[in-house]
Protein backbone atom coordinates (compact mmCIF):
# COMPACT_ATOMS: atom_id res chain seq x y z
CA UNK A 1 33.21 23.59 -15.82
CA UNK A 2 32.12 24.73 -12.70
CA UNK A 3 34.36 27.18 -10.23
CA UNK A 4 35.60 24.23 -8.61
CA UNK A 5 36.82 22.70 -11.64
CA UNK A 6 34.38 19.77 -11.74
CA UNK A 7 31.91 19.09 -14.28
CA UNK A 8 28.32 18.48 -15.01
CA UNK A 9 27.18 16.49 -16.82
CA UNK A 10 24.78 18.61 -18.77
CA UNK A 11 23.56 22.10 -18.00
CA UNK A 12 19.92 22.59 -18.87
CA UNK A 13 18.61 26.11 -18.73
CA UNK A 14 16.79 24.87 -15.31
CA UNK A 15 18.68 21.92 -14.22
CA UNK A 16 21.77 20.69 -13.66
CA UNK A 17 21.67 16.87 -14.65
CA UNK A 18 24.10 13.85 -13.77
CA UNK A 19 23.57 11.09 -16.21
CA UNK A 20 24.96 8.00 -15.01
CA UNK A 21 24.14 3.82 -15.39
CA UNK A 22 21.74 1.83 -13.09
CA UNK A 23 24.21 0.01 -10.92
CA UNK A 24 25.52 3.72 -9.80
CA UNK A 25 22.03 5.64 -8.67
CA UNK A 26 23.69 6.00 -4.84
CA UNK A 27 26.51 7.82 -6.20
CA UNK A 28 24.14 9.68 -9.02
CA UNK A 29 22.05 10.96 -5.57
CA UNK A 30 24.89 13.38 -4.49
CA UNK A 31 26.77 14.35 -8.00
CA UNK A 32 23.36 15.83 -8.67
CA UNK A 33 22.85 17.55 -5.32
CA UNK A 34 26.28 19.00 -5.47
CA UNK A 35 26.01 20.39 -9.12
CA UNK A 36 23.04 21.77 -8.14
CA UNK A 37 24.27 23.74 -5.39
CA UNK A 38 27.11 24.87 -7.57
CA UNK A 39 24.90 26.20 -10.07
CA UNK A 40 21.64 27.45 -8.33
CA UNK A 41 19.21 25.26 -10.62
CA UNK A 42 17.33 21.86 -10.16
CA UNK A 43 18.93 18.96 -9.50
CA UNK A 44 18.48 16.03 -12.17
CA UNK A 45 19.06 12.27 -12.77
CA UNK A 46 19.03 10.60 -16.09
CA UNK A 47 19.65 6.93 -15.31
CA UNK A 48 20.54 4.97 -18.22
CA UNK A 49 19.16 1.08 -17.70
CA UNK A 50 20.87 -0.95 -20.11
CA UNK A 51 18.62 -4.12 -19.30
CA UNK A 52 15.10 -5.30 -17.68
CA UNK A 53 17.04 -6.36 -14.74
CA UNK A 54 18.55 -2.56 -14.08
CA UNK A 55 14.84 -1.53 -13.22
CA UNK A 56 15.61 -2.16 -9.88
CA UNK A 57 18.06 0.37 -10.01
CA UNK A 58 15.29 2.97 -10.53
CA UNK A 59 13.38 1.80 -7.85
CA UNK A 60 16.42 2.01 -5.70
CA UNK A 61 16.77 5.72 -6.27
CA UNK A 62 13.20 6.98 -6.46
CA UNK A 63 12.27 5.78 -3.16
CA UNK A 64 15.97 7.46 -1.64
CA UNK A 65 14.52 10.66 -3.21
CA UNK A 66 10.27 10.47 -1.99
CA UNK A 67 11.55 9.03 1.45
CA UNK A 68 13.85 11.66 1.89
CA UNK A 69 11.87 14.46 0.03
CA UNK A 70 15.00 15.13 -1.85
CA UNK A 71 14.28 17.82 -4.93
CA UNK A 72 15.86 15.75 -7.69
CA UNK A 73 14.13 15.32 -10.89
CA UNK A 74 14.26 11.47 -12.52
CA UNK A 75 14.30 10.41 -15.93
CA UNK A 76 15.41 7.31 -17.33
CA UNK A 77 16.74 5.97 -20.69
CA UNK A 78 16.35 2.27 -21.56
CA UNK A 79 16.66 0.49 -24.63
């Protein structure tokens, strides 16, 4: 938990991580920004695409992060 009582979603020993599904990558953007503030390390996204058709989700969010040189760190999880 961090000091203002809200939680990430896993702690890494150099990033702080927001895992969340496709469809929410806009609101995965600024969970991970925030936690990484909170904490002082890396900000991360695992997206979890549950189907071929989420892949646009990833797209989505990549080019938010290279077009605004945000520091976030993507990974994704598919079946």
């Amino acid at each position: 938990m961090l000091p203002d009582r809200t939680r990430c979603d896993c702690l890494t020993r150099t990033h702080a991580i927001e895992f969340d599904f496709g469809n929410n990558w806009a609101e995965a953007i600024g969970q991970s920004l925030y936690y990484s503030i909170q904490t002082g390390k890396k900000a991360g996204i695992v997206l979890i695409l549950e189907k071929p058709s989420d892949y646009k989700y990833w797209v989505r969010l990549n080019t938010v992060i290279d077009r605004n040189n945000l520091k976030i760190d993507t990974w994704q999880v598919k079946p």
